[in-house]
Protein backbone atom coordinates (compact mmCIF):
# COMPACT_ATOMS: atom_id res chain seq x y z
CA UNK A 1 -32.52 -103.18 97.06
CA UNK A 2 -29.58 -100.88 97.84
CA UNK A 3 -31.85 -97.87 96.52
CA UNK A 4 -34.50 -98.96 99.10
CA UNK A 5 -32.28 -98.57 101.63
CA UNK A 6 -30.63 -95.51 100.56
CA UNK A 7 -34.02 -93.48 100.11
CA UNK A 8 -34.92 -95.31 103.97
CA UNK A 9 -31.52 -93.50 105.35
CA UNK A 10 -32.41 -90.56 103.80
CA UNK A 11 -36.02 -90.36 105.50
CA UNK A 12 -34.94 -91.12 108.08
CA UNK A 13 -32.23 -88.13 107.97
CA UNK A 14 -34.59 -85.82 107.07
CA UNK A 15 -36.76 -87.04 110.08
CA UNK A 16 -34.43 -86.10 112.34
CA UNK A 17 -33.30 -82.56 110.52
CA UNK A 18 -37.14 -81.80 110.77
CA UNK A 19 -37.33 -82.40 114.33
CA UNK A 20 -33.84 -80.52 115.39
CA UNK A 21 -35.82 -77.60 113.19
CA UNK A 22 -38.44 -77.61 115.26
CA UNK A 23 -36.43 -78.07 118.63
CA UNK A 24 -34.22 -74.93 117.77
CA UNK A 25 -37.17 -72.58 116.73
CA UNK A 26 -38.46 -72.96 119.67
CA UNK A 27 -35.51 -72.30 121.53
CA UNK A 28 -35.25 -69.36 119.63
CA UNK A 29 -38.45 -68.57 120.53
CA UNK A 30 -38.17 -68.90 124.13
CA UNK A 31 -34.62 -66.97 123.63
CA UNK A 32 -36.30 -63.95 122.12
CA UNK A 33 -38.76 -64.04 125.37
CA UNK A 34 -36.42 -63.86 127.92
CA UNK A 35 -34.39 -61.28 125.66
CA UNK A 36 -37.38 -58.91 125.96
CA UNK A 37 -37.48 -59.87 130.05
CA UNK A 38 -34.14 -58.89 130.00
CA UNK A 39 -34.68 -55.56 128.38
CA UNK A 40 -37.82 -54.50 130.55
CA UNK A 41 -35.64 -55.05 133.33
CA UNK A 42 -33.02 -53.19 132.52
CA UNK A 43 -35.42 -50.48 130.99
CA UNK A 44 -36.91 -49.96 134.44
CA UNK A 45 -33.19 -49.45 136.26
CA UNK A 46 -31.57 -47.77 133.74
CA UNK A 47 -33.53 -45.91 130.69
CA UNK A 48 -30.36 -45.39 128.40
CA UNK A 49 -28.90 -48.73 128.70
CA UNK A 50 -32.54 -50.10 127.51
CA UNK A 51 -32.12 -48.71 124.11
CA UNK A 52 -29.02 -50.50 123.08
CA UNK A 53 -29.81 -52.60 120.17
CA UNK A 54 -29.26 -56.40 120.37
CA UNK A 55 -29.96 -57.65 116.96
CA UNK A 56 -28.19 -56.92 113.81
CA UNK A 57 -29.56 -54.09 111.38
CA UNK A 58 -32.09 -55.29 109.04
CA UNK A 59 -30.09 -55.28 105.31
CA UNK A 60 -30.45 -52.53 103.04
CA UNK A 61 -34.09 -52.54 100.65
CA UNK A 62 -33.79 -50.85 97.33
CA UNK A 63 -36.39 -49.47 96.74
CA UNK A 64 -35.55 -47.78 93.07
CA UNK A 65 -32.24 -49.36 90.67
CA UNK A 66 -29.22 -47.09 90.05
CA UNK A 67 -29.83 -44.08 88.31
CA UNK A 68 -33.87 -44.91 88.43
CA UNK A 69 -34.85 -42.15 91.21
CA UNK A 70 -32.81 -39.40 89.25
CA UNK A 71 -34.58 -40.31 86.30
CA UNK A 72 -38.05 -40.25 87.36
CA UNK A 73 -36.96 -36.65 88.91
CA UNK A 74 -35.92 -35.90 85.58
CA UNK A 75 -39.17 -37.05 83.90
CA UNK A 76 -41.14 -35.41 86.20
CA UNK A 77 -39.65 -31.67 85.91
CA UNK A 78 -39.91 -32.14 82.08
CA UNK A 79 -43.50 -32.77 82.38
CA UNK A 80 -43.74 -29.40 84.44
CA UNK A 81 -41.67 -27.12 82.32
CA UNK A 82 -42.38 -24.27 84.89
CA UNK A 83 -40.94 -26.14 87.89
CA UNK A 84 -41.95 -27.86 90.87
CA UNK A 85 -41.89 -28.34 94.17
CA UNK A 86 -40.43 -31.40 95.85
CA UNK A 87 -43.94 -32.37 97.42
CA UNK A 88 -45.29 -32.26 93.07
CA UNK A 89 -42.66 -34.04 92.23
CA UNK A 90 -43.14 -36.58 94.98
CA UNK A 91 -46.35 -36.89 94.32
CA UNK A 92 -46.15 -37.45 90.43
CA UNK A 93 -43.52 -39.74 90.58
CA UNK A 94 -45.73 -41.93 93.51
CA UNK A 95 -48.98 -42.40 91.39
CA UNK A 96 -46.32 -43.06 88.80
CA UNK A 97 -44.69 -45.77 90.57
CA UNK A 98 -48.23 -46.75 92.49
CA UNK A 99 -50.11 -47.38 88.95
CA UNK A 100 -46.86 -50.08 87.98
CA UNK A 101 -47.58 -51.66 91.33
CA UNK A 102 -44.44 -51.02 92.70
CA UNK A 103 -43.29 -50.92 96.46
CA UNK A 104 -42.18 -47.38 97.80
CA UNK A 105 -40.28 -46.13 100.71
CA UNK A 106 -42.10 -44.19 103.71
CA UNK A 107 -39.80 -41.57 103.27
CA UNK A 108 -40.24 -40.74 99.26
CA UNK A 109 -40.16 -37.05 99.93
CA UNK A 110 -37.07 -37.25 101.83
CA UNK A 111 -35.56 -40.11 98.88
CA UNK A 112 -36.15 -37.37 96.56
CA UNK A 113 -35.24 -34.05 98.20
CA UNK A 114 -32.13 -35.97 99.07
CA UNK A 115 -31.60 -36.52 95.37
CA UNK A 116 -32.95 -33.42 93.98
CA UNK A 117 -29.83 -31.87 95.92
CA UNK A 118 -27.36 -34.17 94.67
CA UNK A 119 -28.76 -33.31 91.05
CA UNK A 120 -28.07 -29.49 91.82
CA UNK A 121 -24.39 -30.32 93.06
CA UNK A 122 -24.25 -32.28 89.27
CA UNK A 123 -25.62 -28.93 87.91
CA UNK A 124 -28.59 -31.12 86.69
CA UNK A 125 -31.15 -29.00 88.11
CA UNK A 126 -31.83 -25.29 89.33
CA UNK A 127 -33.15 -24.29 92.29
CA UNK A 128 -35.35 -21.16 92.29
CA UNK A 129 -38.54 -19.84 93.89
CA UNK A 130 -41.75 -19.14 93.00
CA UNK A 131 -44.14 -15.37 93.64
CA UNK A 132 -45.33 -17.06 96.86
CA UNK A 133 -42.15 -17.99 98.08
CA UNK A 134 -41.88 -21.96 97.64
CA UNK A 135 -38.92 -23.77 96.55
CA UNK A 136 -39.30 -24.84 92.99
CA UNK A 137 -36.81 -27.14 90.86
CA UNK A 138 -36.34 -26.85 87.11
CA UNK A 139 -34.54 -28.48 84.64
CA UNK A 140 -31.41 -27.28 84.12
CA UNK A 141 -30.22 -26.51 80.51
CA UNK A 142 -26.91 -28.69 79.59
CA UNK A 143 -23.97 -26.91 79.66
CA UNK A 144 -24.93 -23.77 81.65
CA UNK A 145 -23.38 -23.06 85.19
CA UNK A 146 -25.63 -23.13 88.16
CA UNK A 147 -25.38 -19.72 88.82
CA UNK A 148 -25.68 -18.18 85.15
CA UNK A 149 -29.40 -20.40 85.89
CA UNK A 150 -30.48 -19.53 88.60
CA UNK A 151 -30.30 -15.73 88.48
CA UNK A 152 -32.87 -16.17 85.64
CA UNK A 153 -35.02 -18.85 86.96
CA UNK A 154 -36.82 -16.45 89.43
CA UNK A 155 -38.67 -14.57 86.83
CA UNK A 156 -42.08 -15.34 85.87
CA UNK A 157 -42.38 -18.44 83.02
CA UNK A 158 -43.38 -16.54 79.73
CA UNK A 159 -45.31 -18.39 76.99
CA UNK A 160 -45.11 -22.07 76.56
CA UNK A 161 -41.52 -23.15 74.44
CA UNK A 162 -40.11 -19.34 75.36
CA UNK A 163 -36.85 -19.86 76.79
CA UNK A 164 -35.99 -18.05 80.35
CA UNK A 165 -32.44 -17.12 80.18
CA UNK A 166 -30.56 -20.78 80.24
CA UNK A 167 -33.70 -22.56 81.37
CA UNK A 168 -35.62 -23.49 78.38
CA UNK A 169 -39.51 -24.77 78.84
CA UNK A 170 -40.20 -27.81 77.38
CA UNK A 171 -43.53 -28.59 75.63
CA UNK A 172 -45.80 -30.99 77.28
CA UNK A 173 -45.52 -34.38 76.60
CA UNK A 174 -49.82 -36.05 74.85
C-alpha cells in the first residue's frame, strides 16, 4: 500500500516537473524573440552597439587529442620524404581523417599551419622552398639545429634514401 502511494506522489511530481519544462521553454522561447526585437532595434539606431554579443561563447570542440594533430603532420611529411606544402599536407591528413569517419574543423589548413609553426619553433620540422617558389616543410633530422637544416633543404632532393645535408629522405612507406 505505502509503495502505491509513493510511486502516485512521484507521478504526480513528475507531472508537474514536465509541465514547468514546458512552461519555461517557452518562455525561453518567447525571451529569445524579443532578444532579437531588441537587437534589430538597436541595429537600426546604432550599428556598433548591435554587434555586442549577448550569449555566452559556445565551449571549446576538440577536434584532434593532445599531441594527435602533430602526429598526423609528422606522418604525413614522412610519407613525402621530399616535402610538402601545407595545402598536401592538409589534404592527406583530411582523406586520412575523412576515411575513419571522423569530424574536422573548417579551418584544417589554418589548425595545421598553426601547428606546422609551432613544430619549427620545437626544431621538429624545416622550412624550405621549392624551384617554383612554394613553401615546403620537411622533416627535420633529430638533433640538428634549424639553421644547420635549412641552408641545405633548398637544394634539389637527390635519389630516393640519399641524405640532403641534415635532412635525410625517408623511403616510402607499401
Amino acid at each position: 500500500m505505502d509503495r502505491n502511494h509513493l510511486v502516485a506522489g512521484l507521478l504526480d511530481m513528475k507531472r508537474e516537473l514536465t509541465a514547468k519544462h514546458a512552461d519555461l521553454l517557452e518562455q525561453l522561447n518567447q525571451t529569445v524573440k524579443d532578444l532579437n526585437a531588441v537587437s534589430r532595434v538597436i541595429g537600426q539606431c546604432d550599428k556598433n552597439a548591435a554587434y555586442i554579443p549577448v550569449f555566452p561563447p559556445r565551449p571549446y570542440k576538440a577536434y584532434f587529442a593532445q599531441g594527435e594533430l602533430l602526429a598526423l603532420i609528422a606522418d604525413a611529411l614522412k610519407a613525402m620524404p621530399e616535402g610538402a606544402t601545407s595545402k598536401e599536407i592538409t589534404d592527406r591528413i583530411q582523406a586520412k581523417q575523412v576515411l575513419a569517419g571522423r569530424d574536422l574543423p573548417k579551418k584544417l589548413e589554418e589548425s595545421i599551419k598553426e601547428a606546422l609553426r609551432r613544430m619549427k619553433a620545437r626544431d621538429a620540422v624545416v622550412q624550405s622552398r621549392r624551384s617554383n617558389n612554394r613553401v615546403i616543410w620537411l622533416l627535420a633530422k633529430r638533433g640538428a639545429r634549424q639553421g644547420d637544416q635549412a641552408a641545405v633543404a633548398n637544394l634539389e632532393p637527390r635519389a630516393l634514401g640519399e641524405a640532403l645535408g641534415n635532412v635525410t629522405a625517408l623511403p616510402l612507406r607499401k
